[in-house]
Structures are given as C-alpha cells and as structure tokens.
N, C-alpha and C. Protein backbone atom coordinates (compact mmCIF):
# COMPACT_ATOMS: atom_id res chain seq x y z
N UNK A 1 91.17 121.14 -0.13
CA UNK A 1 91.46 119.74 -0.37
C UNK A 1 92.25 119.20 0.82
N UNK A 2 91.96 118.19 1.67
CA UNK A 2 92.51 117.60 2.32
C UNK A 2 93.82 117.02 1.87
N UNK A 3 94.60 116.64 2.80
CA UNK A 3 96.20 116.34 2.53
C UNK A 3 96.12 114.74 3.09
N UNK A 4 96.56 113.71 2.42
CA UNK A 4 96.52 112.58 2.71
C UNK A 4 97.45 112.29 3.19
N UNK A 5 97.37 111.50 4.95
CA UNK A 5 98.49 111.02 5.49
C UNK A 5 99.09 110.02 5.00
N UNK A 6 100.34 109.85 4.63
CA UNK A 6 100.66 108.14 4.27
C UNK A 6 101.61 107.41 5.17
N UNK A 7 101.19 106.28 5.48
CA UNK A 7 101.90 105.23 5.94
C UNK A 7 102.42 104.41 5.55
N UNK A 8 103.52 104.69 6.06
CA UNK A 8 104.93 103.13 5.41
C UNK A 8 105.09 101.97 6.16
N UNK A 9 105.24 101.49 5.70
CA UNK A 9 105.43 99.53 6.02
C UNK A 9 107.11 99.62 6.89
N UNK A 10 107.24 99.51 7.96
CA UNK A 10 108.44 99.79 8.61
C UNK A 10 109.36 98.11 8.03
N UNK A 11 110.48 98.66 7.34
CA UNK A 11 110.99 96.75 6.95
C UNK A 11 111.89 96.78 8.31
N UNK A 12 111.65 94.92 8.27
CA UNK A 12 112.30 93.97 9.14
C UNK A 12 113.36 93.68 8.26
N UNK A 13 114.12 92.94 9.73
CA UNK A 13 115.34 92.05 9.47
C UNK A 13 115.75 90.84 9.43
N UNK A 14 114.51 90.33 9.38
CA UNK A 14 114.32 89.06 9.19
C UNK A 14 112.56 88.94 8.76
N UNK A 15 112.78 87.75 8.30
CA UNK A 15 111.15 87.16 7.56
C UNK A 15 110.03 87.36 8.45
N UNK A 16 110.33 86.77 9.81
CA UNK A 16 109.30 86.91 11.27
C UNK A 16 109.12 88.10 11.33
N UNK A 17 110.31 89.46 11.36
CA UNK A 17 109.77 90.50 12.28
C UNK A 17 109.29 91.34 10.39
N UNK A 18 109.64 91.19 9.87
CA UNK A 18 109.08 91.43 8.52
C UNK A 18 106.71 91.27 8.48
N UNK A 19 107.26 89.94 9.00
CA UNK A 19 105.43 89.42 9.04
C UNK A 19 104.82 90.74 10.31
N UNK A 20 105.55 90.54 11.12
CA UNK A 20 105.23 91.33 12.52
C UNK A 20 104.89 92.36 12.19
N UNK A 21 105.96 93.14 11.54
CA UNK A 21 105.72 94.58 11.54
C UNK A 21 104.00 94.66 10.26
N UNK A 22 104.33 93.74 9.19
CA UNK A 22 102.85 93.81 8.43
C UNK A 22 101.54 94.13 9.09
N UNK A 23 101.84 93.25 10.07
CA UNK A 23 100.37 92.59 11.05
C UNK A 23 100.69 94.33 12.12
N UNK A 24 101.35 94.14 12.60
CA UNK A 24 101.06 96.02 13.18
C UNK A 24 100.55 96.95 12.55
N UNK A 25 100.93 97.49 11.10
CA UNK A 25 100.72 98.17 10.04
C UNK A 25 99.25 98.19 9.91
N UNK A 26 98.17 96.83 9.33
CA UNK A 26 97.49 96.49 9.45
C UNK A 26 96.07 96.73 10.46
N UNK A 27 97.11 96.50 11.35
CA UNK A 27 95.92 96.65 12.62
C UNK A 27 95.80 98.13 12.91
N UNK A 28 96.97 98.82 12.76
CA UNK A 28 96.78 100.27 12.67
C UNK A 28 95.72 100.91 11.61
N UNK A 29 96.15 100.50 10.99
CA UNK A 29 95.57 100.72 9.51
C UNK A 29 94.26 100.61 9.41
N UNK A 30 93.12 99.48 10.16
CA UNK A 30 92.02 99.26 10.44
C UNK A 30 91.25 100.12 11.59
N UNK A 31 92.29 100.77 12.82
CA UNK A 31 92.08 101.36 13.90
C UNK A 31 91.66 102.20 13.05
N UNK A 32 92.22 103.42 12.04
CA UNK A 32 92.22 104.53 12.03
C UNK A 32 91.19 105.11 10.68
N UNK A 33 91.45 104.05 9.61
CA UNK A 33 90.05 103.99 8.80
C UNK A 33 88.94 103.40 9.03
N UNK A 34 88.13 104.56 8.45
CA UNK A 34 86.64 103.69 8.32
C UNK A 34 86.28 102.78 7.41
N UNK A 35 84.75 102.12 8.13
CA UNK A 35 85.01 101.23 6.88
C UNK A 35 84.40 101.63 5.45
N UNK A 36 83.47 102.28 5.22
CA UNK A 36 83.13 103.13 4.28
C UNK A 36 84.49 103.35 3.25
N UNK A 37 85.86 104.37 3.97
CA UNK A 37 87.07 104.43 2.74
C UNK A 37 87.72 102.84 2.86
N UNK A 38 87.66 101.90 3.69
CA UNK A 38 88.10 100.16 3.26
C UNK A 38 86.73 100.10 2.03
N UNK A 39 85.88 100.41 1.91
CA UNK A 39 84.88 99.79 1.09
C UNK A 39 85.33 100.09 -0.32
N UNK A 40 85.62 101.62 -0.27
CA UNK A 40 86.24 101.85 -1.29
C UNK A 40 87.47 101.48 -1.90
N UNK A 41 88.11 101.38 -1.51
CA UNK A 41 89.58 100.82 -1.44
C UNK A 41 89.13 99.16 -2.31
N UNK A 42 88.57 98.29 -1.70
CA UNK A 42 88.36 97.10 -1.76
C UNK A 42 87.59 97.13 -3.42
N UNK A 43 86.68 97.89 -3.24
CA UNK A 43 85.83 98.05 -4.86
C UNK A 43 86.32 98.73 -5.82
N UNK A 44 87.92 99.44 -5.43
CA UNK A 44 89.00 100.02 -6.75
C UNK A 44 89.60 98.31 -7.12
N UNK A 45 89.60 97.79 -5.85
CA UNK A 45 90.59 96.48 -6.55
C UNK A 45 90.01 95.73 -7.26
N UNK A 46 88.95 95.14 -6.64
CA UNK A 46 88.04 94.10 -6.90
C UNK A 46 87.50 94.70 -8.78
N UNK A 47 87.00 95.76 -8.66
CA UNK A 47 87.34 96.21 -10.43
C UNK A 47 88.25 96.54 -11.19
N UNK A 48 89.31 96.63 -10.57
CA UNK A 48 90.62 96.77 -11.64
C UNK A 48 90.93 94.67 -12.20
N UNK A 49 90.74 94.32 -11.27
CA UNK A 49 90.44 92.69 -11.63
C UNK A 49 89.74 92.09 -12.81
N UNK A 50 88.08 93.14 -12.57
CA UNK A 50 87.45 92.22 -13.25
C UNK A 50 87.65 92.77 -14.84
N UNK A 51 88.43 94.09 -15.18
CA UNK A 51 88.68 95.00 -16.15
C UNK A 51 89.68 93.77 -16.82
C-alpha cells in the first residue's frame, strides 16, 4: 500500500499573504497531481452534494 504524502496550507500573517500562500499551495498542488486523481477528488465532492 502506498503511503500518502500530505500537504499543509502554510498560515499567513495577514489576509494577503494568507491568499498568497493558498494560491502557492494550489499551484503546487496541480504541478504534482494528475488529473485523473483531481477527477476523482472533484466526483467525491460533487456527490457528497448531491447525497
């Protein structure tokens, strides 16, 4: 069984570098997954919604 890396949301100290660090997180976050596990990800939410 594979071991899942997790990534934390680094907090800011203010509201701006708060947004900043999101939008880094993010873009990392897109670098390193595929989109296949975003697909999945997106179709756990999108049905816990329509439940």
């Amino acid at each position: 069984m594979l071991k899942e890396k997790r990534e934390f949301l680094k907090p800011g100290r203010t509201n701006k570098e708060e947004r900043l660090n999101f939008i880094k997180f993010w873009v990392n976050y897109m670098k390193t997954h595929t989109d296949k596990e975003w697909s999945e990800q997106q179709n756990t939410i999108i049905n816990s919604q329509i439940k």
